[in-house]
PDB file of N, CA and C in Angstrom:
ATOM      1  N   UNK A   1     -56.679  -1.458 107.778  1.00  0.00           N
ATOM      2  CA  UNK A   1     -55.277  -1.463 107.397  1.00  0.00           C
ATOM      3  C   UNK A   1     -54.589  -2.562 108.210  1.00  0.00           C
ATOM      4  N   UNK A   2     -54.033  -3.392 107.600  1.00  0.00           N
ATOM      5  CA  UNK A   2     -53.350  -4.718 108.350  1.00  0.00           C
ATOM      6  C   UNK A   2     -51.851  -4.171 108.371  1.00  0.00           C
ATOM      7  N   UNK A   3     -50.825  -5.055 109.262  1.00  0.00           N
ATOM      8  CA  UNK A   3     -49.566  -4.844 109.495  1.00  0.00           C
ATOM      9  C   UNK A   3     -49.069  -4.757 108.526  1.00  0.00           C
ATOM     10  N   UNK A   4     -49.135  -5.443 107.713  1.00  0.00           N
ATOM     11  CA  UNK A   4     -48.404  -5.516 105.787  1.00  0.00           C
ATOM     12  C   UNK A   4     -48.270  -4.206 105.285  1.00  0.00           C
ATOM     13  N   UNK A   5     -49.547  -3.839 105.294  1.00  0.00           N
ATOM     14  CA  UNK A   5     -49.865  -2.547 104.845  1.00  0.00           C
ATOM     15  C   UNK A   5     -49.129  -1.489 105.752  1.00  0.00           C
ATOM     16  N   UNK A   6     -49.244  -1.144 106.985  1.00  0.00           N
ATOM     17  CA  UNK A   6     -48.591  -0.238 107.711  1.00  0.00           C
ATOM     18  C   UNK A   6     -46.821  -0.253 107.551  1.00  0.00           C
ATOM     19  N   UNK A   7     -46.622  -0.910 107.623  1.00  0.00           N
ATOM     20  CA  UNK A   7     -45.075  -1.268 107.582  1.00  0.00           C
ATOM     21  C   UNK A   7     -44.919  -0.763 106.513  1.00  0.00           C
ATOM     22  N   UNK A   8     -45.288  -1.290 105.240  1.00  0.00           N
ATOM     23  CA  UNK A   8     -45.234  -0.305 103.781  1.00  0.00           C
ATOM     24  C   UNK A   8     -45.087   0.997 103.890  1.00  0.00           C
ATOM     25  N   UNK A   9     -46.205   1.404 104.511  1.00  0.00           N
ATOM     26  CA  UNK A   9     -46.634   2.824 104.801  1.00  0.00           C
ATOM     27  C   UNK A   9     -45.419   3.381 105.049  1.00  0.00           C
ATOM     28  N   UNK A  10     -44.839   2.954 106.557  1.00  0.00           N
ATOM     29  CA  UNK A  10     -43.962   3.472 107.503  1.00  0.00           C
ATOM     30  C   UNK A  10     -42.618   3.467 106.442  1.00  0.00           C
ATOM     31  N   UNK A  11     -42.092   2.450 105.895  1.00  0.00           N
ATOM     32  CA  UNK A  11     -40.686   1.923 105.056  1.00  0.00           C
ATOM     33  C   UNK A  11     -40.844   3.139 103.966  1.00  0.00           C
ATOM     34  N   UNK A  12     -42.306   3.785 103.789  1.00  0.00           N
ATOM     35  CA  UNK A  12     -42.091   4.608 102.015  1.00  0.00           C
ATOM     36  C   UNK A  12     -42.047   5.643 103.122  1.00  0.00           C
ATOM     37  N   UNK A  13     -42.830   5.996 103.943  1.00  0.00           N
ATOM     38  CA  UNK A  13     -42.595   7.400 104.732  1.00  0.00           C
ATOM     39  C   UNK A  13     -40.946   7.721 105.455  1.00  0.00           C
ATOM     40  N   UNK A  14     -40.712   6.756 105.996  1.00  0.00           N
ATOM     41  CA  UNK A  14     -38.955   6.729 106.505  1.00  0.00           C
ATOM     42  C   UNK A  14     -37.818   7.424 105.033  1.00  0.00           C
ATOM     43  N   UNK A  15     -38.185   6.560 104.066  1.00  0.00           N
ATOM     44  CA  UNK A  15     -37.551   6.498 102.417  1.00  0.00           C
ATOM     45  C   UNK A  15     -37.532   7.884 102.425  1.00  0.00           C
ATOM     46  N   UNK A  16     -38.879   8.260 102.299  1.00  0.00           N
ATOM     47  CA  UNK A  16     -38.748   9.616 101.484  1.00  0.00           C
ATOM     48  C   UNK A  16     -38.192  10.710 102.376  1.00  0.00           C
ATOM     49  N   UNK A  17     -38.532  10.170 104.233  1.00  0.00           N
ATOM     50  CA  UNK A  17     -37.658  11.602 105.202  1.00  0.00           C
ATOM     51  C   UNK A  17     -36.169  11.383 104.509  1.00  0.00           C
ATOM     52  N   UNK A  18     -35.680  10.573 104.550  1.00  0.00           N
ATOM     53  CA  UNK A  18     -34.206  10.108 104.370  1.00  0.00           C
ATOM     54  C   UNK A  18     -33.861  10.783 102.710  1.00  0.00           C
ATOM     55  N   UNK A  19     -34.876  10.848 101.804  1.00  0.00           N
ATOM     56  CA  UNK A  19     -34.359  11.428 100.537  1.00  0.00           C
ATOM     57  C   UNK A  19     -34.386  12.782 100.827  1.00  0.00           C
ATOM     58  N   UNK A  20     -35.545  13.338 101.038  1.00  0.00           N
ATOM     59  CA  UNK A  20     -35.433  15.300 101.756  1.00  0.00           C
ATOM     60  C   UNK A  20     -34.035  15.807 102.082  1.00  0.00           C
ATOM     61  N   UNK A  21     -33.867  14.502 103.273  1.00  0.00           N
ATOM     62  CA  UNK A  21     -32.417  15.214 104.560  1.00  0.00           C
ATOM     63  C   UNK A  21     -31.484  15.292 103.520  1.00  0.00           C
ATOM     64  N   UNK A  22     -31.230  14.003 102.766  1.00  0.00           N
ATOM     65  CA  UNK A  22     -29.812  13.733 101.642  1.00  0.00           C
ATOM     66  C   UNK A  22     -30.212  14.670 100.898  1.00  0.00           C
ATOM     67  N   UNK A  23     -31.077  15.353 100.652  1.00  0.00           N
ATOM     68  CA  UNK A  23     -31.224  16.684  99.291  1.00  0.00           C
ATOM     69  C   UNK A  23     -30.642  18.127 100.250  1.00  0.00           C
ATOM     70  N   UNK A  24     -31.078  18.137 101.344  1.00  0.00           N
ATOM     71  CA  UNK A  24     -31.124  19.127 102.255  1.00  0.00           C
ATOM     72  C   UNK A  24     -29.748  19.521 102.690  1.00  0.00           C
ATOM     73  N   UNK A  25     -28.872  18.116 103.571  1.00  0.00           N
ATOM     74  CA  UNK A  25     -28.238  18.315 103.447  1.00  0.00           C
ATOM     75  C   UNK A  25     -26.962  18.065 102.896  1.00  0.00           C
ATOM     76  N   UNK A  26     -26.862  17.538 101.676  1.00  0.00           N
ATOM     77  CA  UNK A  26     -25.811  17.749 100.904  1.00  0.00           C
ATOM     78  C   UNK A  26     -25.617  19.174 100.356  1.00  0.00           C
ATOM     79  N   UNK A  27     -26.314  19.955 100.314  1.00  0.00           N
ATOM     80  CA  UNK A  27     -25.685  21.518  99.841  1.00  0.00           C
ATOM     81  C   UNK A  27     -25.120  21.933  98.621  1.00  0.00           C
ATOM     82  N   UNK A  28     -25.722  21.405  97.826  1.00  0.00           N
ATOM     83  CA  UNK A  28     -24.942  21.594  96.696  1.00  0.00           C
ATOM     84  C   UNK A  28     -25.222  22.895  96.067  1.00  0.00           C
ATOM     85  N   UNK A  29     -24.647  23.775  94.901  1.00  0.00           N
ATOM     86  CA  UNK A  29     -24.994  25.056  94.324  1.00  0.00           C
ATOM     87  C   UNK A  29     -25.769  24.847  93.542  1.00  0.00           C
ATOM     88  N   UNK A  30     -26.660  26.002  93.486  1.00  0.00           N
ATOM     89  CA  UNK A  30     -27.969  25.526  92.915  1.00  0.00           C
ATOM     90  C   UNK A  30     -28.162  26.995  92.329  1.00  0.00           C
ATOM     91  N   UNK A  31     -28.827  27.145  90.946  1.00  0.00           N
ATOM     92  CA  UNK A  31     -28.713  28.562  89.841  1.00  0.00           C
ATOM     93  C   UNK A  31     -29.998  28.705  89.750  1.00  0.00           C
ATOM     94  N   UNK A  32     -30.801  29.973  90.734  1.00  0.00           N
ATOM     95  CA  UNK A  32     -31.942  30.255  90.557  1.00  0.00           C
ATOM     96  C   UNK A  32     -32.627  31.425  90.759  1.00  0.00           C
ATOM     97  N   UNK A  33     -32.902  31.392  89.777  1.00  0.00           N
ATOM     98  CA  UNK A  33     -33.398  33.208  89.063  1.00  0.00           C
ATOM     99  C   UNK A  33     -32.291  34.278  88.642  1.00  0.00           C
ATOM    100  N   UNK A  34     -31.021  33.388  88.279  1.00  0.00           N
ATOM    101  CA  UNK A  34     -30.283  33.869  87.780  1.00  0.00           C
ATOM    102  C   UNK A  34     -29.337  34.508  88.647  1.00  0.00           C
ATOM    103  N   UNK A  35     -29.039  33.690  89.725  1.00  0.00           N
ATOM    104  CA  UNK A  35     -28.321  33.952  90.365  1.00  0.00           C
ATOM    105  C   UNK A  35     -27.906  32.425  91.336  1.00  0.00           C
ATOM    106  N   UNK A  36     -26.364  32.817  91.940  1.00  0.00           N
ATOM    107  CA  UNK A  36     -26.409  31.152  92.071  1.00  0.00           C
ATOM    108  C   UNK A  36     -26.505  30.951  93.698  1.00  0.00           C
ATOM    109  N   UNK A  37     -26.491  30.126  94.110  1.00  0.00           N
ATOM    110  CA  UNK A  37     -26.864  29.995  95.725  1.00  0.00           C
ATOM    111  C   UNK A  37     -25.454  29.148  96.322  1.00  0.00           C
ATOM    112  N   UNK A  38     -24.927  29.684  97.340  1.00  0.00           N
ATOM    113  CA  UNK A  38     -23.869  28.897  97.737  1.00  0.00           C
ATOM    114  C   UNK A  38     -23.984  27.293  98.328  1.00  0.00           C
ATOM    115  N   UNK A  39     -23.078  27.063  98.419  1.00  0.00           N
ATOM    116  CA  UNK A  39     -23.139  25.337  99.047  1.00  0.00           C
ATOM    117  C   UNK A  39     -22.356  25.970 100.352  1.00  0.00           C
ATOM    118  N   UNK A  40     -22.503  24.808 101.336  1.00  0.00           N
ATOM    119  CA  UNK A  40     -22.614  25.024 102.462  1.00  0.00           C
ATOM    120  C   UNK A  40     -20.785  25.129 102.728  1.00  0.00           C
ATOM    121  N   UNK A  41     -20.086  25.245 101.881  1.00  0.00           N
ATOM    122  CA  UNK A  41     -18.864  25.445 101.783  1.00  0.00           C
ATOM    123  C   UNK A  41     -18.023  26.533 101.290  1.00  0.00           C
ATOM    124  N   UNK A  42     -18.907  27.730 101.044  1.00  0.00           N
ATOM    125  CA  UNK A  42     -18.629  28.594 100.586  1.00  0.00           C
ATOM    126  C   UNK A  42     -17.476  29.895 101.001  1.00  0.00           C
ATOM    127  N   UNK A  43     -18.023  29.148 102.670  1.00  0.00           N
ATOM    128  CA  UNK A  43     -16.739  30.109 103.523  1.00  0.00           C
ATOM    129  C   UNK A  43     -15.155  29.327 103.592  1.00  0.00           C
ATOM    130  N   UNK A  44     -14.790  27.979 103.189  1.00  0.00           N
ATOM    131  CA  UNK A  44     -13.480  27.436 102.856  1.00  0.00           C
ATOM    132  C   UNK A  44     -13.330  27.841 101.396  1.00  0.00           C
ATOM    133  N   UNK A  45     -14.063  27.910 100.462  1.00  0.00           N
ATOM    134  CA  UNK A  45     -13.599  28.086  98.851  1.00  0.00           C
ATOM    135  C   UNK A  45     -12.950  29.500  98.842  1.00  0.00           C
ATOM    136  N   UNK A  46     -11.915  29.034  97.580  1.00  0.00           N
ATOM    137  CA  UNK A  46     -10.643  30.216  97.132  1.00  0.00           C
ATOM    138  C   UNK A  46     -11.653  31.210  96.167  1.00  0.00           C
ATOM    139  N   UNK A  47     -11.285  32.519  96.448  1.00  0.00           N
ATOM    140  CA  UNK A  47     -11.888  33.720  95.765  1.00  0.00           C
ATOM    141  C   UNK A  47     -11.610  32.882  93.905  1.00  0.00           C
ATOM    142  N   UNK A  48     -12.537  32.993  93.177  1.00  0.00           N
ATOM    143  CA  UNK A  48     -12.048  33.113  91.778  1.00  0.00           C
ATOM    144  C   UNK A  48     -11.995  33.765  90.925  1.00  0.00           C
ATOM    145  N   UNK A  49     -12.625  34.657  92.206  1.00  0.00           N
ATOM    146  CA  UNK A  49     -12.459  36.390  90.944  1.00  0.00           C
ATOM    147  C   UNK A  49     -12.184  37.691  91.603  1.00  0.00           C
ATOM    148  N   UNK A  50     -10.975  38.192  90.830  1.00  0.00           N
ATOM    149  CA  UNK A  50     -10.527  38.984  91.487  1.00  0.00           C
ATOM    150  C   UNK A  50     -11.029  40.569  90.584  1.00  0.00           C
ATOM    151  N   UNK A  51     -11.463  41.248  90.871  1.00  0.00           N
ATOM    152  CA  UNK A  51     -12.189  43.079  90.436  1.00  0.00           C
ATOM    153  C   UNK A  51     -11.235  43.699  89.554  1.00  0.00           C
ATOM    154  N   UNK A  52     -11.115  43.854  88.684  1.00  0.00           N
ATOM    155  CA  UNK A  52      -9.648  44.401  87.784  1.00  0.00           C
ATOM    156  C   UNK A  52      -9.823  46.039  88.210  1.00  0.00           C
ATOM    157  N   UNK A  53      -8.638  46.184  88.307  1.00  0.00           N
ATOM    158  CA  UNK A  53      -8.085  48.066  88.928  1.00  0.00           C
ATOM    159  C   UNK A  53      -7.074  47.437  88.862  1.00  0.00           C
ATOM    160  N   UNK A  54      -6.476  48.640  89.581  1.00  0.00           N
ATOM    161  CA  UNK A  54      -4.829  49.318  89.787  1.00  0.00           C
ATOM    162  C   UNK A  54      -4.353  48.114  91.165  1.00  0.00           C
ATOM    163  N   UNK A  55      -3.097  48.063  90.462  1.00  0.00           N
ATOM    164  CA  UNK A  55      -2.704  47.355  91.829  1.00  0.00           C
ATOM    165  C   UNK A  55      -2.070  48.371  92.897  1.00  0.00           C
ATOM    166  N   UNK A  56      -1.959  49.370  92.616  1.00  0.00           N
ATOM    167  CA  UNK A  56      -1.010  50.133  93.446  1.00  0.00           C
ATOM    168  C   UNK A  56      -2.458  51.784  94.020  1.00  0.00           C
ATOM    169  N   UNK A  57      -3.211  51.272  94.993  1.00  0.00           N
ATOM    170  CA  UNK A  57      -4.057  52.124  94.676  1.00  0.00           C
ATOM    171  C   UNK A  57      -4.007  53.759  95.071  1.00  0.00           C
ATOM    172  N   UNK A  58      -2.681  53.960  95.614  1.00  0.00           N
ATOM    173  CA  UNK A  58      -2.285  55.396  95.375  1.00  0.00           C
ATOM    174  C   UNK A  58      -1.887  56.259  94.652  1.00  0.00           C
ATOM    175  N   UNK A  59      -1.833  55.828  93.432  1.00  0.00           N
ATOM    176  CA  UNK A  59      -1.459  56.536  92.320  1.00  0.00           C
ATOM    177  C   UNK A  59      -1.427  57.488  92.264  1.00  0.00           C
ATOM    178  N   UNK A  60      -2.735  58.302  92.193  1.00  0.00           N
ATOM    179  CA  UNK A  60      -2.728  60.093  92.542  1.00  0.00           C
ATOM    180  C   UNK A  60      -2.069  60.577  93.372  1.00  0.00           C
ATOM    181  N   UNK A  61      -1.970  59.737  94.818  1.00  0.00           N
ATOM    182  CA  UNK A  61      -1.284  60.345  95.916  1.00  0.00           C
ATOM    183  C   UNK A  61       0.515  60.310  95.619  1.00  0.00           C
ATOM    184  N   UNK A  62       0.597  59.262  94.988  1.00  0.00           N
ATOM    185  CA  UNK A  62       2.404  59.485  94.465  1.00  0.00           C
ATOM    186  C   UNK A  62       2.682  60.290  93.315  1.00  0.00           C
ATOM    187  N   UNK A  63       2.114  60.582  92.631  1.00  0.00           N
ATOM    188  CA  UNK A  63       2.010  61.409  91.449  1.00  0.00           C
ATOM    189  C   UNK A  63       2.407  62.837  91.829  1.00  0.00           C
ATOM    190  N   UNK A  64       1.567  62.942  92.921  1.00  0.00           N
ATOM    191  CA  UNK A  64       1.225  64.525  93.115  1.00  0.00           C
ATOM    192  C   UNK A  64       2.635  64.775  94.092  1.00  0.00           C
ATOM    193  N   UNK A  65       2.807  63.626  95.132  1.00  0.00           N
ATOM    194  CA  UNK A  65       4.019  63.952  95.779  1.00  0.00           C
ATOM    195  C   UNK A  65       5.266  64.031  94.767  1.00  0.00           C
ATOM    196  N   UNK A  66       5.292  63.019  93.821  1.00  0.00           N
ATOM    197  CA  UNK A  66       6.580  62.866  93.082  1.00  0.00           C
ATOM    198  C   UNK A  66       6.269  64.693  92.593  1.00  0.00           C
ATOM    199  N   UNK A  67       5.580  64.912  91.979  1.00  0.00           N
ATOM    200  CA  UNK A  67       5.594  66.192  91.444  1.00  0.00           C
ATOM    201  C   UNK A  67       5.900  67.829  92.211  1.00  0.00           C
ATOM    202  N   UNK A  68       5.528  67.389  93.585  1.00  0.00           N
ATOM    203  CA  UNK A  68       5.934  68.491  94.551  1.00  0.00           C
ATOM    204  C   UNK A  68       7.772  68.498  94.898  1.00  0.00           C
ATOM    205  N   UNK A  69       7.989  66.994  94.666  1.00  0.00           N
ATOM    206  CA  UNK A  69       9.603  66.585  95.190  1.00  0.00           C
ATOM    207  C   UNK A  69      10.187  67.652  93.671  1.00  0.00           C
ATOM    208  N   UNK A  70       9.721  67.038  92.531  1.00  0.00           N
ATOM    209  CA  UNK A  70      10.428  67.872  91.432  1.00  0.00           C
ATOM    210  C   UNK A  70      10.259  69.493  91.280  1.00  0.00           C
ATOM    211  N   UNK A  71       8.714  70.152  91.946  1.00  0.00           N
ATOM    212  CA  UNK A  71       8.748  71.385  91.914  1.00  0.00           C
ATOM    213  C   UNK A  71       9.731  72.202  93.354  1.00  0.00           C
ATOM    214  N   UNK A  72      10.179  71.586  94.352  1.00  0.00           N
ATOM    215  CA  UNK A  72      11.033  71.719  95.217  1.00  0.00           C
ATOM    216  C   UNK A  72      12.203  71.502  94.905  1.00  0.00           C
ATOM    217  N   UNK A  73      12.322  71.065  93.573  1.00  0.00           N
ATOM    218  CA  UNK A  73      14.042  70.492  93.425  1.00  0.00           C
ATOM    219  C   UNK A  73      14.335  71.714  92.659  1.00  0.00           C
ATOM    220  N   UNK A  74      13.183  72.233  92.055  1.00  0.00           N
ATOM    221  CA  UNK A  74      13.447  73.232  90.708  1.00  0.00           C
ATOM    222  C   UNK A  74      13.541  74.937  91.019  1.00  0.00           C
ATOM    223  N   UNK A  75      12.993  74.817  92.686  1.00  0.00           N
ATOM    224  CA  UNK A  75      13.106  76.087  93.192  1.00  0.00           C
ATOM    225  C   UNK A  75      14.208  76.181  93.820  1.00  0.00           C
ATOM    226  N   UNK A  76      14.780  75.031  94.314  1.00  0.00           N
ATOM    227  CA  UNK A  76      16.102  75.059  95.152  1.00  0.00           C
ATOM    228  C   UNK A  76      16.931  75.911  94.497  1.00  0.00           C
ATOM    229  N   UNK A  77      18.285  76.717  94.729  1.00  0.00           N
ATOM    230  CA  UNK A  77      19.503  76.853  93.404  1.00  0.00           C
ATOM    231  C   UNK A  77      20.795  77.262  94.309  1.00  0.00           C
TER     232      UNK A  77
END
C-alpha cells in the first residue's frame, strides 16, 4: 500500500465518521414501527395535543354541593 493509497483510505474513512456524527447528531424525528421517535428537541416543543374532557373537572363535586345548598334552602321556612 503506497501513500496515495493510504491517504485515500484515511480521506474515505474521516468522510464517512463525519457522515454517521451529521446523521447522529442532527436528531431529527424518525417513524418506526409505528411509532415516532423524538428529536433531540422535544423538551422546548409546544404540546399539540391537548386530551378532550371537561374543562371544569369538578363537576360532580359542584353538582352535588349546588344540590345540598337547594335542599337546605327548601328545609329552611
Amino acid at each position: 500500500m503506497n501513500a496515495n493509497q493510504s491517504q485515500r483510505w484515511l480521506r474515505t474513512f474521516l468522510w464517512g465518521c463525519g457522515v454517521v456524527l451529521a446523521t447522529v447528531g442532527t436528531g431529527c424525528q424518525s417513524h418506526i414501527g409505528g411509532q415516532i421517535l423524538p428529536s433531540p428537541y422535544y423538551h422546548e416543543d409546544d404540546v399539540q395535543y391537548f386530551a378532550p374532557g371537561a374543562e371544569f373537572q369538578l363537576a360532580e363535586e359542584a353538582a352535588a354541593l349546588q344540590a345540598d345548598k337547594a335542599d337546605e334552602q327548601g328545609r329552611s321556612f
